[in-house]
C-alpha atoms as a PDB file:
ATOM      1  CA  UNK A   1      51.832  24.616  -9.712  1.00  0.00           C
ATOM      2  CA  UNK A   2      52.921  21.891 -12.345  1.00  0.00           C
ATOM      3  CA  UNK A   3      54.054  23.362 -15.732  1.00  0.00           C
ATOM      4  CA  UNK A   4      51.795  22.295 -18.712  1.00  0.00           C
ATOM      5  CA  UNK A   5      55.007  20.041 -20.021  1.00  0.00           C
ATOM      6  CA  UNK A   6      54.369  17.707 -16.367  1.00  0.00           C
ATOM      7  CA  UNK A   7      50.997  17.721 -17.053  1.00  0.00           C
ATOM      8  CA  UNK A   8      51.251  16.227 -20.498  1.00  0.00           C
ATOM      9  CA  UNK A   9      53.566  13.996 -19.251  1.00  0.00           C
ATOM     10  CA  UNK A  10      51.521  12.543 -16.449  1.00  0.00           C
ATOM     11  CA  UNK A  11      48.450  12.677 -18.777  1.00  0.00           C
ATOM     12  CA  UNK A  12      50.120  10.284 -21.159  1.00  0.00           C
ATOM     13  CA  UNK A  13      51.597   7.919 -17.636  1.00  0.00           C
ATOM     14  CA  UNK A  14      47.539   7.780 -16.814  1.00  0.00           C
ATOM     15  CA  UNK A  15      46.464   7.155 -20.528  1.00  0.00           C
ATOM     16  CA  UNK A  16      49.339   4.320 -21.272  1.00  0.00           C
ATOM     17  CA  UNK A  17      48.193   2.690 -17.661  1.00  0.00           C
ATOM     18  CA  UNK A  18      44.498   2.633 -18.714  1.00  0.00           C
ATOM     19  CA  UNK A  19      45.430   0.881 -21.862  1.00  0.00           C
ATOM     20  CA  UNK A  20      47.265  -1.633 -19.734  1.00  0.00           C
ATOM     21  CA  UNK A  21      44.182  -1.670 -17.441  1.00  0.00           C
ATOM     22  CA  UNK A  22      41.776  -2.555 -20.019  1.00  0.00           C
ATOM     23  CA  UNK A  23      44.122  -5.293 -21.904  1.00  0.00           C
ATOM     24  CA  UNK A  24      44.549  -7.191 -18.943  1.00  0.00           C
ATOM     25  CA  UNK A  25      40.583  -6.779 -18.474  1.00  0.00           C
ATOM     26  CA  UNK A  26      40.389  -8.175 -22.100  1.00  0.00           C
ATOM     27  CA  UNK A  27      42.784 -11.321 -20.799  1.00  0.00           C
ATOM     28  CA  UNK A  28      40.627 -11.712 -17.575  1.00  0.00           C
ATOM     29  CA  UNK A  29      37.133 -11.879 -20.102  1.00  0.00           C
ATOM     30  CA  UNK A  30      38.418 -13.985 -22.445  1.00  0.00           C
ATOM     31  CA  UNK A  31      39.856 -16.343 -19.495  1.00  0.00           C
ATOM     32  CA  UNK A  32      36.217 -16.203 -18.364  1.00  0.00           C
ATOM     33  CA  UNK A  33      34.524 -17.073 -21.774  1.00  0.00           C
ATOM     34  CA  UNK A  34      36.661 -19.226 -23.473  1.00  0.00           C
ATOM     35  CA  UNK A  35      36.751 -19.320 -26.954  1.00  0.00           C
ATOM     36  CA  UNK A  36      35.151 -15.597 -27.281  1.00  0.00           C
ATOM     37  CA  UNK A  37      37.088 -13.250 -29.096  1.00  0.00           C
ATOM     38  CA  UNK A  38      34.661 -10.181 -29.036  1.00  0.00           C
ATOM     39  CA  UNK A  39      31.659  -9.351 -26.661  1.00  0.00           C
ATOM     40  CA  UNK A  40      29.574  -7.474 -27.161  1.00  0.00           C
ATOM     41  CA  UNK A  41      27.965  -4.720 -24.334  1.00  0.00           C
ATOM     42  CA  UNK A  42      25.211  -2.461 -24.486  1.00  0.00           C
ATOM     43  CA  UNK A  43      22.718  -1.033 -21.875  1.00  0.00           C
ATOM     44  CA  UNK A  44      19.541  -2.940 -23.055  1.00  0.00           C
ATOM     45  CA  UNK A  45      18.776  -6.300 -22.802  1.00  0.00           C
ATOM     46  CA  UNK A  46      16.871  -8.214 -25.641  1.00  0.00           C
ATOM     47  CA  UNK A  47      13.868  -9.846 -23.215  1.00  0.00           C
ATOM     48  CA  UNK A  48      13.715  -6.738 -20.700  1.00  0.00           C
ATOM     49  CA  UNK A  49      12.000  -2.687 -21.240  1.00  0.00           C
ATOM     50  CA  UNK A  50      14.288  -1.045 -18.701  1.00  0.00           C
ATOM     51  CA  UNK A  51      17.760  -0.382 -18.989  1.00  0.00           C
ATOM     52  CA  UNK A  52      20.013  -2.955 -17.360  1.00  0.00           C
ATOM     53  CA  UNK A  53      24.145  -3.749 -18.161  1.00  0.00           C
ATOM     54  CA  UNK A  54      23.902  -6.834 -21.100  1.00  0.00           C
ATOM     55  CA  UNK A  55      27.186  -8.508 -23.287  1.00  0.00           C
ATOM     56  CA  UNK A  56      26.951 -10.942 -25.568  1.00  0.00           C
ATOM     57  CA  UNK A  57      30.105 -13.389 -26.453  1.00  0.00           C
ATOM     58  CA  UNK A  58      31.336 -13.997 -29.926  1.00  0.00           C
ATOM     59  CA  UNK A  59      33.968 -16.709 -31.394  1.00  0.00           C
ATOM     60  CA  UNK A  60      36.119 -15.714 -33.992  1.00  0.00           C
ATOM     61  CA  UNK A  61      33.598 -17.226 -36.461  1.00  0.00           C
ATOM     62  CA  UNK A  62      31.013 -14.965 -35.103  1.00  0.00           C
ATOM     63  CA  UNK A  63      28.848 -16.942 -34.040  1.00  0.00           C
ATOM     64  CA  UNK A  64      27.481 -16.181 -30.940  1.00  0.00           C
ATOM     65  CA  UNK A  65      28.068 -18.173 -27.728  1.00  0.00           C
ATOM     66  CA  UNK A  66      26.318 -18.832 -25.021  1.00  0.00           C
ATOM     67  CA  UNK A  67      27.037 -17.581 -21.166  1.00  0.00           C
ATOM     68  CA  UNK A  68      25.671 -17.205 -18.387  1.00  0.00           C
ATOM     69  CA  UNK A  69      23.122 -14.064 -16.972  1.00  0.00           C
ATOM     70  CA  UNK A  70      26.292 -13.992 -14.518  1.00  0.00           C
ATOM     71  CA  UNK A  71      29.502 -13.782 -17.505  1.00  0.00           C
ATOM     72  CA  UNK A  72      27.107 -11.001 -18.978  1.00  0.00           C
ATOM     73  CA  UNK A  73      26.571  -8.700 -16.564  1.00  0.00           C
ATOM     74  CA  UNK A  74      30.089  -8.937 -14.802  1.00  0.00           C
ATOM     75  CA  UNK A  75      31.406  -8.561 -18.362  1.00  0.00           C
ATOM     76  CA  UNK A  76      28.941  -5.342 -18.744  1.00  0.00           C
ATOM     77  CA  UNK A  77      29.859  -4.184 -15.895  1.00  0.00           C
ATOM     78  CA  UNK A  78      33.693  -4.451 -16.425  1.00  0.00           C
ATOM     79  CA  UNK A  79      33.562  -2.958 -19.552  1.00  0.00           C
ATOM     80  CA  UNK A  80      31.317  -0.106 -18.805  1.00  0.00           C
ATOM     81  CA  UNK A  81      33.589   1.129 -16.183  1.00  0.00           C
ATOM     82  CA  UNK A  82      36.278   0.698 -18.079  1.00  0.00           C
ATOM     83  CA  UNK A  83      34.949   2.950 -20.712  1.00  0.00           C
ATOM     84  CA  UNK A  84      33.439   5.851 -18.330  1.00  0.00           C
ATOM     85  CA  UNK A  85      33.402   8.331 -21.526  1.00  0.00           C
ATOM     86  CA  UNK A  86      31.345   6.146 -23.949  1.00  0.00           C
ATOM     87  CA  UNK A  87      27.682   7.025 -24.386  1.00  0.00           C
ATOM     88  CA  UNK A  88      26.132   3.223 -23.848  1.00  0.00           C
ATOM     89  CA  UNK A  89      23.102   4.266 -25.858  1.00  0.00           C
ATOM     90  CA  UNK A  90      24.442   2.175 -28.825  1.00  0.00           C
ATOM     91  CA  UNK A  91      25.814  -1.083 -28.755  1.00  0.00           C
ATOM     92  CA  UNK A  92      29.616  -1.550 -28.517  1.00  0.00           C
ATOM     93  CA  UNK A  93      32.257  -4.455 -28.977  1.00  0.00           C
ATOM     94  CA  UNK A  94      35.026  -5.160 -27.127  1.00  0.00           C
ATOM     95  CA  UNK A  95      38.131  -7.205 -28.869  1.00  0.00           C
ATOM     96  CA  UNK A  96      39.474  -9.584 -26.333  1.00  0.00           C
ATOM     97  CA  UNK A  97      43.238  -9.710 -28.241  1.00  0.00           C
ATOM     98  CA  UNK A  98      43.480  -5.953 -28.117  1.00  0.00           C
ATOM     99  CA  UNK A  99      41.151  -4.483 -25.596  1.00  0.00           C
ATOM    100  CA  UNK A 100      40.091  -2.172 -28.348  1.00  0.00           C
ATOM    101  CA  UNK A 101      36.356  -0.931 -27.465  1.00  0.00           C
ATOM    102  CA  UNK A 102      34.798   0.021 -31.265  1.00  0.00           C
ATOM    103  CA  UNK A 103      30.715   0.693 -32.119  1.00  0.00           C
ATOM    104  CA  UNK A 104      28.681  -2.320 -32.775  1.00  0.00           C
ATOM    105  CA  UNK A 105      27.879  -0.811 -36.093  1.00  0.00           C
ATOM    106  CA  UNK A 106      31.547   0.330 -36.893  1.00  0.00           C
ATOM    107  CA  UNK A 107      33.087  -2.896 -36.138  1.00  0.00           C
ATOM    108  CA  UNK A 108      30.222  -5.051 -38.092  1.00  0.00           C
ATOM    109  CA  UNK A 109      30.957  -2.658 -40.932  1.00  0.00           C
ATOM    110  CA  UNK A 110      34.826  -3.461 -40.756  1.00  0.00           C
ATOM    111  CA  UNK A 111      33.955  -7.064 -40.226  1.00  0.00           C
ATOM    112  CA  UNK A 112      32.136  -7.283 -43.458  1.00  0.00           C
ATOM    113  CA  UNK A 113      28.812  -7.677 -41.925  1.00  0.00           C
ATOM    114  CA  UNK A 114      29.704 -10.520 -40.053  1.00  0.00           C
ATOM    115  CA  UNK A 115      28.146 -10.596 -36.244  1.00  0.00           C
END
């Protein structure tokens, strides 16, 4: 039986190679929308009733940009796996330099209401 000490140990190996994981998925999305800086994911998609995987690509401006029904829902889907824990009722944003997942609302607050 490992000693709680291992454990911690190979808790923080599996947490430091997630955060690799999900900054190289970062690189891979923003190699796939160029130009984006943030998407945005969330479980509901504007046009549709039922729940379905949706992003949405930002610039650095924040202005939105436009992709395809095929960049947004293998970005959703990316994302969402990535992020097993997160509850996908709300709307969240991914930063594409730092793989850092925030809250739609949190990050539009930090971002002065921009997006």
């Amino acid at each position: 039986m490992p000693t709680p000490q291992s454990e911690r140990a190979v808790s923080a190996q599996y947490d430091e190679s997630a955060d690799v994981r999900r900054q190289r998925m970062a690189r891979l999305l923003a190699d796939m929308v160029p130009g984006a800086t943030v998407i945005r994911v969330s479980q509901r998609e504007p046009s549709q009733t039922w729940p379905s995987p949706y992003a949405r690509a930002y610039d650095e401006h924040g202005h939105r940009m436009e992709t395809n029904r095929a960049q947004g829902l293998i970005a959703a889907r990316w994302i969402m796996r990535s992020y097993p824990g997160v509850s996908w009722d709300e709307a969240h944003d991914l930063d594409l330099a730092t793989g850092v997942l925030k809250s739609a609302a949190q990050a539009y607050a930090s971002a002065g209401g921009v997006r």
